[in-house]
Protein backbone atom coordinates (compact mmCIF):
# COMPACT_ATOMS: atom_id res chain seq x y z
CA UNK A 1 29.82 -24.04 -5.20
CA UNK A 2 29.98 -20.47 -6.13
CA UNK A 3 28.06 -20.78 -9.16
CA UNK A 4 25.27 -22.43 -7.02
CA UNK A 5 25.75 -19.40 -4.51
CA UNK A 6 25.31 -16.97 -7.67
CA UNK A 7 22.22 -18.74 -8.94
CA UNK A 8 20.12 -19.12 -6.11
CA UNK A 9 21.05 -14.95 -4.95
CA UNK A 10 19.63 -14.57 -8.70
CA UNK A 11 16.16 -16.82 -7.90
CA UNK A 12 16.02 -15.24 -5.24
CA UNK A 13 16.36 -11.91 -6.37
CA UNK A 14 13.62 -12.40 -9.40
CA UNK A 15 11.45 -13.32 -6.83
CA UNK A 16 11.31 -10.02 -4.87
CA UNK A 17 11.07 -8.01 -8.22
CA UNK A 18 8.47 -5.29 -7.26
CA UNK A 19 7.20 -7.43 -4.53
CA UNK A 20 5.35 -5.27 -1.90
CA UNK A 21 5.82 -2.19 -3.93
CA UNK A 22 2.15 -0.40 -4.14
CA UNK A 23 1.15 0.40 -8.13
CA UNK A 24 -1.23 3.11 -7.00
CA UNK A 25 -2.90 5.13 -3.82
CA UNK A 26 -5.70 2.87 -4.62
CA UNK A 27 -3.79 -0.05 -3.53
CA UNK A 28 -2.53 1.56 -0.36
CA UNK A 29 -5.35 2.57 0.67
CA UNK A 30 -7.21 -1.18 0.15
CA UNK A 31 -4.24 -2.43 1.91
CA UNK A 32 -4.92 -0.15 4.91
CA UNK A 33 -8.72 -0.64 5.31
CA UNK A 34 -7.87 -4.50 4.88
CA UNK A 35 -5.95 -4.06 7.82
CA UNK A 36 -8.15 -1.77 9.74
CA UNK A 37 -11.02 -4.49 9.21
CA UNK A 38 -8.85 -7.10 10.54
CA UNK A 39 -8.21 -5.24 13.51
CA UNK A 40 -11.63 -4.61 13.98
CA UNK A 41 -12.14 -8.08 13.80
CA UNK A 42 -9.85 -9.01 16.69
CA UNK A 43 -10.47 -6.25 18.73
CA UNK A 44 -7.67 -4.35 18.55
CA UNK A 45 -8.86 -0.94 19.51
CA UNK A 46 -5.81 1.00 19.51
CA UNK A 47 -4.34 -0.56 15.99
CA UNK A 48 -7.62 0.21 14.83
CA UNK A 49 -7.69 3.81 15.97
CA UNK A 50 -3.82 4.00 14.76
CA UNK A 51 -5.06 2.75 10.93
CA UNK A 52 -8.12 4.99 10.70
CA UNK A 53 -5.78 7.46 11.58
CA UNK A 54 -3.42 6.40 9.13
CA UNK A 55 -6.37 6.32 6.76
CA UNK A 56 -7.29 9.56 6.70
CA UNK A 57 -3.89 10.82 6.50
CA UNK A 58 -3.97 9.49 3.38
CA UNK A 59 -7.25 10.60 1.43
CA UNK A 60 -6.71 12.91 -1.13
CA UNK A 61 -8.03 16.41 0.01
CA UNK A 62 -9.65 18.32 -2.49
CA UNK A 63 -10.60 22.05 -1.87
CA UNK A 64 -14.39 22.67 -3.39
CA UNK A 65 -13.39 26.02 -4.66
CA UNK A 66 -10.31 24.74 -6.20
CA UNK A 67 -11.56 21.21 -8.36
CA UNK A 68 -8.77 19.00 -9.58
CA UNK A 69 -8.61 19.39 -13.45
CA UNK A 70 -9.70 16.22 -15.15
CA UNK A 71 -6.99 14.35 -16.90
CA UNK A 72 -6.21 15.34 -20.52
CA UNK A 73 -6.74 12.41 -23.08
CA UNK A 74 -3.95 11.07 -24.86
């Protein structure tokens, strides 16, 4: 029975591998205006105001004096 135990805590575990883990901003931020547009949707004015709030937080700020260097090529 233990080695049934061990296997299934392994399945299980390969399953979850980098599950819900965000690859990029990008995908944060799509996952936040998803959500925004669903609350929207159902009329949830506060969640709404809560994930635009949210969304903003998270925008890169870039000062205009200041530009970001472009990446280097490799």
């Amino acid at each position: 029975m233990a080695n049934l135990s061990f296997k299934l805590s392994q399945a299980l575990n390969r399953g979850r591998a980098d599950k819900g883990v965000p690859k990029s901003r990008a995908e944060i931020l799509l996952a936040l205006l998803r959500k925004r547009a669903e609350a929207h949707r159902q009329g949830l004015d506060e969640q709404e105001r809560s994930l635009r709030a949210q969304i903003r937080w998270s925008l890169p700020i870039e000062d205009g004096e200041n530009p970001p260097e472009p990446p280097q090529a490799a």
